[in-house]
PDB file of N, CA and C in Angstrom:
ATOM      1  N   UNK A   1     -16.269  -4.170  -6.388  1.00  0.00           N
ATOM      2  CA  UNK A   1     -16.116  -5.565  -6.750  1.00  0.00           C
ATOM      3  C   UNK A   1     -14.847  -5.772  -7.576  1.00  0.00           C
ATOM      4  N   UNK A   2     -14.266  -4.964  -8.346  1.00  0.00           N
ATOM      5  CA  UNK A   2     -13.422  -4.414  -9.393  1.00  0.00           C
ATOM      6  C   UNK A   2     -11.870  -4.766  -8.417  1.00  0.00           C
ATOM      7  N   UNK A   3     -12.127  -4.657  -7.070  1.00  0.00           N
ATOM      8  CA  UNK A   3     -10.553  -4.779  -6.411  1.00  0.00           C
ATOM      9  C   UNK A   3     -10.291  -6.140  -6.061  1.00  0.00           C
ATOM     10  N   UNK A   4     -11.917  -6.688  -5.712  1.00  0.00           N
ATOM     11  CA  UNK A   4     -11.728  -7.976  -5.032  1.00  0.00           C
ATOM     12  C   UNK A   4     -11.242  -8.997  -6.157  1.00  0.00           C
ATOM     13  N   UNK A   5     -10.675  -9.137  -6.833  1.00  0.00           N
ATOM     14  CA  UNK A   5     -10.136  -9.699  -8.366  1.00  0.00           C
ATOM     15  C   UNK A   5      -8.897  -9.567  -8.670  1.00  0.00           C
ATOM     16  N   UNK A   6      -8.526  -8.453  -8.447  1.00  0.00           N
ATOM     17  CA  UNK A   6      -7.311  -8.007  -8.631  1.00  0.00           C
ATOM     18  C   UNK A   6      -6.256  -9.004  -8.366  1.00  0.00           C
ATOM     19  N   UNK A   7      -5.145  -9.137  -8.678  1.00  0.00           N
ATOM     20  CA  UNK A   7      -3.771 -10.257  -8.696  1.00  0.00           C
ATOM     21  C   UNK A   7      -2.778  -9.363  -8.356  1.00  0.00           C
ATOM     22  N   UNK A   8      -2.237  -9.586  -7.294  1.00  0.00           N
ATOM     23  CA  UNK A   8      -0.496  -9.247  -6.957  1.00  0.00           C
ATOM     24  C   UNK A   8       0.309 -10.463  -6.993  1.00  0.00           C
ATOM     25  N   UNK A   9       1.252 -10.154  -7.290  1.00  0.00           N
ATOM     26  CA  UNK A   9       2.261 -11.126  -7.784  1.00  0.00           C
ATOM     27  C   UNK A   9       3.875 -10.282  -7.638  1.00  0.00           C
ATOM     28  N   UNK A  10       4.538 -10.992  -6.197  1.00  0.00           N
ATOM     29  CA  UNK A  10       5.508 -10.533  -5.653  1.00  0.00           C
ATOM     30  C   UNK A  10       6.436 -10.872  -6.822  1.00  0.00           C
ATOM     31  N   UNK A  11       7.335 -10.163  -7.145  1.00  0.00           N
ATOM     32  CA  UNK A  11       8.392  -9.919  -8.052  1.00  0.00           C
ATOM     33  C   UNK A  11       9.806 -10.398  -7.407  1.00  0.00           C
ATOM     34  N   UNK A  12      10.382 -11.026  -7.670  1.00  0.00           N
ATOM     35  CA  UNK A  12      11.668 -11.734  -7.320  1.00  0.00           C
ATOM     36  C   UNK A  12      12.957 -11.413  -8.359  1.00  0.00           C
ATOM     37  N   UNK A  13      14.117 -11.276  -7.561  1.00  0.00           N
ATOM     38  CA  UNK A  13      15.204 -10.780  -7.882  1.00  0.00           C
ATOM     39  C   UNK A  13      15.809 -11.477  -9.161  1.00  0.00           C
ATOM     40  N   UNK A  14      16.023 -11.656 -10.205  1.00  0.00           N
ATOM     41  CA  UNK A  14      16.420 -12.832 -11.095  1.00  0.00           C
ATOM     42  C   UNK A  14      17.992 -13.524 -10.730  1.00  0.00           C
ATOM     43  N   UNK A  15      18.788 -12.652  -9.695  1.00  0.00           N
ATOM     44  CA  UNK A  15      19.923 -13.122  -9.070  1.00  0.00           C
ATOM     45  C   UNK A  15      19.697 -13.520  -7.836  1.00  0.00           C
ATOM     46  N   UNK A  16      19.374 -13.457  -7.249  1.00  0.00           N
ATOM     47  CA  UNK A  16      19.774 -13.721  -5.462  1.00  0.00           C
ATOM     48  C   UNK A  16      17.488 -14.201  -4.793  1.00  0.00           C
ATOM     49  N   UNK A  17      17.037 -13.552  -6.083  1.00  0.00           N
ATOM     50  CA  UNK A  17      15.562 -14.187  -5.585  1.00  0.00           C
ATOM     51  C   UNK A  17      14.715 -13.528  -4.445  1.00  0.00           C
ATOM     52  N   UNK A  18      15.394 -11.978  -3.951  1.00  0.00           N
ATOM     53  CA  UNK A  18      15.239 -11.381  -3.024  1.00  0.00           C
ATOM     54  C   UNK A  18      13.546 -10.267  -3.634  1.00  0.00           C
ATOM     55  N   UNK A  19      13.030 -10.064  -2.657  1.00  0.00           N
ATOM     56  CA  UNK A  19      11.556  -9.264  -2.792  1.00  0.00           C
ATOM     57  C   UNK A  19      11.613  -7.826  -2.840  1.00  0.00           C
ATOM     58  N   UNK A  20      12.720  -7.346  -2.289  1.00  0.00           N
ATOM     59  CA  UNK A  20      13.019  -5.783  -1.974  1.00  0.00           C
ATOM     60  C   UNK A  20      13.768  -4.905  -2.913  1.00  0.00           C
ATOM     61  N   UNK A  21      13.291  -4.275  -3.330  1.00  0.00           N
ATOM     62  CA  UNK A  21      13.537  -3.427  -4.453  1.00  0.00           C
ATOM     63  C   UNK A  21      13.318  -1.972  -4.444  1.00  0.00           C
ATOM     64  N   UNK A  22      14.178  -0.944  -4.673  1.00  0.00           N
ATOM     65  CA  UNK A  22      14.471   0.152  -4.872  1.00  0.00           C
ATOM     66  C   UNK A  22      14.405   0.941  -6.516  1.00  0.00           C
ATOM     67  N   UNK A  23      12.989   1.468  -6.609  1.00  0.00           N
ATOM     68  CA  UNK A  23      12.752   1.755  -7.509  1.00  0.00           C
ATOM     69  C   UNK A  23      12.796   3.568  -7.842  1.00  0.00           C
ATOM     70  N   UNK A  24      12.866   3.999  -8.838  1.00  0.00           N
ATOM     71  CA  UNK A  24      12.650   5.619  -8.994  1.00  0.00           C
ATOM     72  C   UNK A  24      11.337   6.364  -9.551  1.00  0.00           C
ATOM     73  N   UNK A  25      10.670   7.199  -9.580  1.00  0.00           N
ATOM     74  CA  UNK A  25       9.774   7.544  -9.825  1.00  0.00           C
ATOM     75  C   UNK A  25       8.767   6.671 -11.029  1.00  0.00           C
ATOM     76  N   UNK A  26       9.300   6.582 -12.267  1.00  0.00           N
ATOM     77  CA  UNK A  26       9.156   6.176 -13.211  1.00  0.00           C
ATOM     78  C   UNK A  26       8.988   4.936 -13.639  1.00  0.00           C
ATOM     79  N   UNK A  27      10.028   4.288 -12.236  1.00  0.00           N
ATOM     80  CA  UNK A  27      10.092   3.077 -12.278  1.00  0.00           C
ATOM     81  C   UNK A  27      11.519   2.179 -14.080  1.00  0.00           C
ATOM     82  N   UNK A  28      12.019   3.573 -14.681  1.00  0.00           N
ATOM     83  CA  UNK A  28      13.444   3.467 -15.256  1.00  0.00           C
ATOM     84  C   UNK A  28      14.567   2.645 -14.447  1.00  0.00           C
ATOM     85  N   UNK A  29      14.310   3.000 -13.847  1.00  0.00           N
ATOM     86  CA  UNK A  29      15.481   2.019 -12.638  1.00  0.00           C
ATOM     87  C   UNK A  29      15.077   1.552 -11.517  1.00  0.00           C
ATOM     88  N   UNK A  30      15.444   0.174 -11.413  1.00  0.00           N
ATOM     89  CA  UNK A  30      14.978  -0.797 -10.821  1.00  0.00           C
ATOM     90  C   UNK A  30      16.691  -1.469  -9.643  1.00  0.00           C
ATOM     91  N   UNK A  31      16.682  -1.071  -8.280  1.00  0.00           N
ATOM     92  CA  UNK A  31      17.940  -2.206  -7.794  1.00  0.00           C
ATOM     93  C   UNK A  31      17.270  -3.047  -7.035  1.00  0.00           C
ATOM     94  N   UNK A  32      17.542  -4.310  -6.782  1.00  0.00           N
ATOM     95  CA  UNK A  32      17.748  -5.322  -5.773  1.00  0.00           C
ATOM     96  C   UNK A  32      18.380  -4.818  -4.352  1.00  0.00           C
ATOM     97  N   UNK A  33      17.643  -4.704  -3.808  1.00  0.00           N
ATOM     98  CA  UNK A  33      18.216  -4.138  -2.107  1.00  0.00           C
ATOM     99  C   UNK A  33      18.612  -5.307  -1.717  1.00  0.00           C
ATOM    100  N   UNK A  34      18.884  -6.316  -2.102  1.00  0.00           N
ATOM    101  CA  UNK A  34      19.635  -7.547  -1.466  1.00  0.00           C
ATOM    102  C   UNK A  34      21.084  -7.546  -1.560  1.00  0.00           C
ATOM    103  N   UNK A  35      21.235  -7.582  -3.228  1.00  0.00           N
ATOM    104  CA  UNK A  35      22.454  -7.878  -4.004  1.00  0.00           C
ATOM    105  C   UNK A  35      23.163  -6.796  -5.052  1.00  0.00           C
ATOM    106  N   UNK A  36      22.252  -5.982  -4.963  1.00  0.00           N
ATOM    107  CA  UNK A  36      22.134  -4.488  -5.478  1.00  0.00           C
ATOM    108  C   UNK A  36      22.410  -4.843  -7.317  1.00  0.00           C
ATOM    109  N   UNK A  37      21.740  -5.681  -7.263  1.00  0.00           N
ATOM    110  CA  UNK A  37      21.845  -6.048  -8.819  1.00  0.00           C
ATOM    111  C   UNK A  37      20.760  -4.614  -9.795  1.00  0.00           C
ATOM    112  N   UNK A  38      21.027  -4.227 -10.646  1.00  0.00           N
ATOM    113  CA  UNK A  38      20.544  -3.056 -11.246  1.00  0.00           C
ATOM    114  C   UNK A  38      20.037  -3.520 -12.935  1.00  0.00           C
ATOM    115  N   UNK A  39      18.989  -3.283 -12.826  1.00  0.00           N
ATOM    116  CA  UNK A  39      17.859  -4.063 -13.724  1.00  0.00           C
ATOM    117  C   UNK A  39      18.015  -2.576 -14.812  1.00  0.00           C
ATOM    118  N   UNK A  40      18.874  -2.701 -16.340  1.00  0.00           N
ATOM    119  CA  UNK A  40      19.049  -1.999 -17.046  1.00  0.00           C
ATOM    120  C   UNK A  40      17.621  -1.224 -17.882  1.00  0.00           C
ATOM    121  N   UNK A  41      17.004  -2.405 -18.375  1.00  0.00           N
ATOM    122  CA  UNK A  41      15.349  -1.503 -18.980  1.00  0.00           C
ATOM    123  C   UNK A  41      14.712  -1.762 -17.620  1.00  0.00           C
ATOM    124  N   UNK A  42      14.663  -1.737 -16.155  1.00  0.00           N
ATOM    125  CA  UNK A  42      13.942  -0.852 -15.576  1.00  0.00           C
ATOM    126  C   UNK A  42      12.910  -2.254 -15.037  1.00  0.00           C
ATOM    127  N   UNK A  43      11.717  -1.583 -14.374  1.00  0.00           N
ATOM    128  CA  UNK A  43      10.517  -2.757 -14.134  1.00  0.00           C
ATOM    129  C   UNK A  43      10.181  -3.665 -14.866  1.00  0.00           C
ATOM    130  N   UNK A  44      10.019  -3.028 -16.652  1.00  0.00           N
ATOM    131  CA  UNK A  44       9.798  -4.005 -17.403  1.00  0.00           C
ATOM    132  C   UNK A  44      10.897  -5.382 -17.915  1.00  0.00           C
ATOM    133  N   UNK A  45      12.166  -5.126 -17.623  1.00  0.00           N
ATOM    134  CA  UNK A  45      13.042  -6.125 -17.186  1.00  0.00           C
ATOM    135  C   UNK A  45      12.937  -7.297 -16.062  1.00  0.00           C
ATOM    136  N   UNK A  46      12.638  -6.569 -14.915  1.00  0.00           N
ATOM    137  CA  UNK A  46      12.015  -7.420 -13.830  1.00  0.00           C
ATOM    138  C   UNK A  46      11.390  -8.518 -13.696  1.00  0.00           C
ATOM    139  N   UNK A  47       9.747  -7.473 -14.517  1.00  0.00           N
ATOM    140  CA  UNK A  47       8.720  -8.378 -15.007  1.00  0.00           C
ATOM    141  C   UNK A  47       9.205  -9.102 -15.702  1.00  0.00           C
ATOM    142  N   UNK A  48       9.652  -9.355 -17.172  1.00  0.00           N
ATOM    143  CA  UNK A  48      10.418 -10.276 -17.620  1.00  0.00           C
ATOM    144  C   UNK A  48      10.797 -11.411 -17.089  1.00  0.00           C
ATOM    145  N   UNK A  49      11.506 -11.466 -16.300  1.00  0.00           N
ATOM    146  CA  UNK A  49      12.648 -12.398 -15.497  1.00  0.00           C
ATOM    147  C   UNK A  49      11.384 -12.915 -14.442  1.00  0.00           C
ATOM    148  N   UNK A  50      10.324 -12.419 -14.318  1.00  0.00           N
ATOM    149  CA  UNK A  50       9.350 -12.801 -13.808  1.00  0.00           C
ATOM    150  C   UNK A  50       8.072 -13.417 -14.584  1.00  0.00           C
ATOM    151  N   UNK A  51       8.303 -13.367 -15.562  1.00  0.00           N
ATOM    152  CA  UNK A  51       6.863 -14.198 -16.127  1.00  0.00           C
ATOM    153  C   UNK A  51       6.233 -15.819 -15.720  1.00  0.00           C
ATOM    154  N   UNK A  52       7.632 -16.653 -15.504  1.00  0.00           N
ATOM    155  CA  UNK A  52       7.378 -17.648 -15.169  1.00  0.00           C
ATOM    156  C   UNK A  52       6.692 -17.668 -13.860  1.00  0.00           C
ATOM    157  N   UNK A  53       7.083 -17.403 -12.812  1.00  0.00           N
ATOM    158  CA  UNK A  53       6.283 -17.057 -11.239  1.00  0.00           C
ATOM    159  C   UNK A  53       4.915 -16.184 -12.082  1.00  0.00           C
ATOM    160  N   UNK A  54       4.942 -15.406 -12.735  1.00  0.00           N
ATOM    161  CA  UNK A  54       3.659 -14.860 -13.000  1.00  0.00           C
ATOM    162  C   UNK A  54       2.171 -15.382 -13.461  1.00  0.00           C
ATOM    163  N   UNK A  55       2.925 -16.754 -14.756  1.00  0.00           N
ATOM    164  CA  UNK A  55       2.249 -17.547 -15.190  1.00  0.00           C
ATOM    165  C   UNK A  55       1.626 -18.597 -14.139  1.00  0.00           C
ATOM    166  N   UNK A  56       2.184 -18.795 -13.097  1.00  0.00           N
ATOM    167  CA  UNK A  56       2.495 -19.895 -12.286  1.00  0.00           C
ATOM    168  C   UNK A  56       0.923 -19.106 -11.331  1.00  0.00           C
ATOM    169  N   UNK A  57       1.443 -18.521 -10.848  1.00  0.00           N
ATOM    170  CA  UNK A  57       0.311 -17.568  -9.615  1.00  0.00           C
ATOM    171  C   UNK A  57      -0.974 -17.660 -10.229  1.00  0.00           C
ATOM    172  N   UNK A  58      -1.078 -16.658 -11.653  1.00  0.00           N
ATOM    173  CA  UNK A  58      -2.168 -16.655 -12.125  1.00  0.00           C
ATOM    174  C   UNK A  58      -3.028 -17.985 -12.451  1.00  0.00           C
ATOM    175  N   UNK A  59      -2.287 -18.889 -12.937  1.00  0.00           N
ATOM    176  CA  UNK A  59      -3.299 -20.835 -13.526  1.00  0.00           C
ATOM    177  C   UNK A  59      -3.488 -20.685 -11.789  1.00  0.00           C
ATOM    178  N   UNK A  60      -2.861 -20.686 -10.695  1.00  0.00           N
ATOM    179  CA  UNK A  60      -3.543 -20.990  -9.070  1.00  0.00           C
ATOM    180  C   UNK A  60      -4.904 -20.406  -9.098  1.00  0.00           C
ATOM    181  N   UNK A  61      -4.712 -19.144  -9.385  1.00  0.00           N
ATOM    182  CA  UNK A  61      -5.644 -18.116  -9.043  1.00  0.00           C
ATOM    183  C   UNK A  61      -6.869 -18.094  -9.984  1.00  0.00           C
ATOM    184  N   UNK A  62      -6.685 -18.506 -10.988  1.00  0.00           N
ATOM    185  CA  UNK A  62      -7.833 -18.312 -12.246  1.00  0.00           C
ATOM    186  C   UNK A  62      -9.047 -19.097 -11.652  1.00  0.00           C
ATOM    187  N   UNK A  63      -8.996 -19.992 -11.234  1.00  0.00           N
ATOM    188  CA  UNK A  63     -10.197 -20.907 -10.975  1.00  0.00           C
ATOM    189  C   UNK A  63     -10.726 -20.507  -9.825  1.00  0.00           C
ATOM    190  N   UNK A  64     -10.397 -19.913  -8.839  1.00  0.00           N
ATOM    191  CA  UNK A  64     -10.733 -19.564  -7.463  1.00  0.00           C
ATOM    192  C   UNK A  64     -11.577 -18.482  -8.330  1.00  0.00           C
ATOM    193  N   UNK A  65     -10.924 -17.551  -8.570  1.00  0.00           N
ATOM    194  CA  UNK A  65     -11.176 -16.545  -8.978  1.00  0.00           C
ATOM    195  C   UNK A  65     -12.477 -16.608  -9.469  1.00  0.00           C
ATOM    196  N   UNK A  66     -12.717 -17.337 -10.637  1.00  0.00           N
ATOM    197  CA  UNK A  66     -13.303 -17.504 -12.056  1.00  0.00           C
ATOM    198  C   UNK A  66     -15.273 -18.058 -11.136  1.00  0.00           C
ATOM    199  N   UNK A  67     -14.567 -18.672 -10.129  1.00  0.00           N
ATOM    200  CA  UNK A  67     -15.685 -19.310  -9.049  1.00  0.00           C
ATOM    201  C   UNK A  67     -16.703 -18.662  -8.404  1.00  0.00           C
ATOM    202  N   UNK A  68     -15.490 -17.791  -7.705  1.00  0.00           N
ATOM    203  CA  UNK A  68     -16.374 -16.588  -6.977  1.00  0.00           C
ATOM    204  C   UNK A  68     -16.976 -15.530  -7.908  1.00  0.00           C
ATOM    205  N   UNK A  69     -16.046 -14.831  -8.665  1.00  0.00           N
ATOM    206  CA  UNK A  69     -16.944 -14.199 -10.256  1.00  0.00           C
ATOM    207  C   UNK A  69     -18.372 -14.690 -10.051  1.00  0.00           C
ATOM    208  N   UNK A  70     -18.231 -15.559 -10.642  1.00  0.00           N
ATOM    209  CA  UNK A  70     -19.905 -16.127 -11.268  1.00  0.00           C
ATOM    210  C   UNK A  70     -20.814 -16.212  -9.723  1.00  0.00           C
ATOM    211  N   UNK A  71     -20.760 -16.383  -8.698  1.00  0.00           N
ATOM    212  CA  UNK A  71     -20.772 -16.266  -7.371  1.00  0.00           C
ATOM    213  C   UNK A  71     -21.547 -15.124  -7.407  1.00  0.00           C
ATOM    214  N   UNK A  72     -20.560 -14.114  -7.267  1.00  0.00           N
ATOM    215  CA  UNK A  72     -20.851 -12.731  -7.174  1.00  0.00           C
ATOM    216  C   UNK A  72     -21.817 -12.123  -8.460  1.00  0.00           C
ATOM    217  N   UNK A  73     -21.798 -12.328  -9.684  1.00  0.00           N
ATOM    218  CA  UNK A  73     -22.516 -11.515 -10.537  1.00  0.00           C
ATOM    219  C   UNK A  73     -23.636 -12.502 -10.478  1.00  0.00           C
ATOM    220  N   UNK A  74     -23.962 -13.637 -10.259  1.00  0.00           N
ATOM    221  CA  UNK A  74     -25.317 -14.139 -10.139  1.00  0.00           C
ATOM    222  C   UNK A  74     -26.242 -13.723  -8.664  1.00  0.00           C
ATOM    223  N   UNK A  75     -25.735 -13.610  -7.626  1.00  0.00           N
ATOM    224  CA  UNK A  75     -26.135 -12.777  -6.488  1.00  0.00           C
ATOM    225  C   UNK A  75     -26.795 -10.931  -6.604  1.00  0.00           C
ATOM    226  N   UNK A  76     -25.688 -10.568  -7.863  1.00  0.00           N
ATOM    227  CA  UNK A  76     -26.119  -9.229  -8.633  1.00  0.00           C
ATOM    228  C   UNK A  76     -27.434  -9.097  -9.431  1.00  0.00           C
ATOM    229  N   UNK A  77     -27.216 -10.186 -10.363  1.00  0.00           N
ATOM    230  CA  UNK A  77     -28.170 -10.412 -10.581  1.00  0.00           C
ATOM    231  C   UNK A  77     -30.235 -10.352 -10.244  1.00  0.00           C
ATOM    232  N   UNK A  78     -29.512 -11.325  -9.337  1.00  0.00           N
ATOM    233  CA  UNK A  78     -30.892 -11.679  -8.461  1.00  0.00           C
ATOM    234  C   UNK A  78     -30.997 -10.733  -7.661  1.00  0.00           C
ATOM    235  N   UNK A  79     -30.138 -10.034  -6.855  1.00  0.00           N
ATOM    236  CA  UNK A  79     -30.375  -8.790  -6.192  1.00  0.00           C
ATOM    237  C   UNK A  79     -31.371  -7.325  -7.218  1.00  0.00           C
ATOM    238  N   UNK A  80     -30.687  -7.135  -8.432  1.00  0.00           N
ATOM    239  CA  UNK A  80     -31.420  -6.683  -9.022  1.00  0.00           C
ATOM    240  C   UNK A  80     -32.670  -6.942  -9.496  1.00  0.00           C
ATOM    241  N   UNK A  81     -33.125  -8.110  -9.468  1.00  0.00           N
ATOM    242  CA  UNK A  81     -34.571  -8.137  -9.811  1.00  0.00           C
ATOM    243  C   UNK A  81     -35.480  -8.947  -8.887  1.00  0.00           C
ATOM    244  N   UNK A  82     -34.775  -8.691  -7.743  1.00  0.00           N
ATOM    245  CA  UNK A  82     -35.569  -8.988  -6.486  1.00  0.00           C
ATOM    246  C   UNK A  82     -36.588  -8.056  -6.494  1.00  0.00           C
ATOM    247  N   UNK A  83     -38.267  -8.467  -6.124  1.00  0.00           N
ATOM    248  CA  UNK A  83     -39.448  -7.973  -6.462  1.00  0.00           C
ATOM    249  C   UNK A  83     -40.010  -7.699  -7.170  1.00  0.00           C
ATOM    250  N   UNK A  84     -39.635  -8.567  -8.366  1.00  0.00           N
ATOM    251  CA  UNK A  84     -39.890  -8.412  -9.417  1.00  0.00           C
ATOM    252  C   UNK A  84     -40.752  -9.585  -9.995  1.00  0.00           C
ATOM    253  N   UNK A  85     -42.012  -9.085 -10.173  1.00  0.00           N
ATOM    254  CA  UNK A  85     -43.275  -9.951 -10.199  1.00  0.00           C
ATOM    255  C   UNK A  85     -43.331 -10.575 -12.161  1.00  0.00           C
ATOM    256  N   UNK A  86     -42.696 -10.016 -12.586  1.00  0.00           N
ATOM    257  CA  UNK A  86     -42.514 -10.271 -14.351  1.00  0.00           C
ATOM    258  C   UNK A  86     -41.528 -11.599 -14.572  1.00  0.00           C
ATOM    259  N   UNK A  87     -39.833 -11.184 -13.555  1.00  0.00           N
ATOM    260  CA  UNK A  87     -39.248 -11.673 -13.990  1.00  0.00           C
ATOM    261  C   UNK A  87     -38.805 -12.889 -12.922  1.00  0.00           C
ATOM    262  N   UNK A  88     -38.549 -13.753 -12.651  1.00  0.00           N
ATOM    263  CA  UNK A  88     -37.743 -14.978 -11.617  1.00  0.00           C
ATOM    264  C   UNK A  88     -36.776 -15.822 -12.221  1.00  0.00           C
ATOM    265  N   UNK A  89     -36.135 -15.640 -10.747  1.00  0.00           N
ATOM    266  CA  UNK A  89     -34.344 -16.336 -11.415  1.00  0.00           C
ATOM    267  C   UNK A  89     -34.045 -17.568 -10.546  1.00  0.00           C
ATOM    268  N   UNK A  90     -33.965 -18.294 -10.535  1.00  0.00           N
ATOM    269  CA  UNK A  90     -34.127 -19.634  -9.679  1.00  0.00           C
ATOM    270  C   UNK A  90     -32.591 -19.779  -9.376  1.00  0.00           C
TER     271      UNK A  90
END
């Protein structure tokens, strides 16, 4: 249930706005395969230059999200105490 929640949020070039990126193990260095722009502190630079699109995705996503959640753990719920002559969940 733990994946179905999860948020990706495509990362964009802060020059040219491009998706493709060439990263190194560590993720220390970060280029733009568009414009070959070279992101000095690395992913966490990126992200940076990305918070706004980040903020933006997530307020979309929170309420969908937040919907099905309660969806799903009340179905858990009741699944768990299905036959259960003590307790009822309407």
């Amino acid at each position: 249930m733990k994946d179905k929640y999860s948020i990706h949020v495509q990362l964009q070039c802060a020059t040219c706005g491009a998706e493709q990126f060439d990263f190194n193990e560590d993720k220390s260095f970060v280029k733009c395969m568009t414009c070959n722009r070279e992101y000095q502190n690395g992913y966490d630079e990126l992200v940076e230059f990305n918070q706004e699109r980040i903020a933006l995705e997530k307020e979309q996503i929170t309420h969908e999200i937040a919907t099905d959640l309660k969806k799903d753990i009340t179905k858990s719920i009741k699944d768990a105490f299905r036959g259960n002559k003590f307790i009822k969940i309407k």
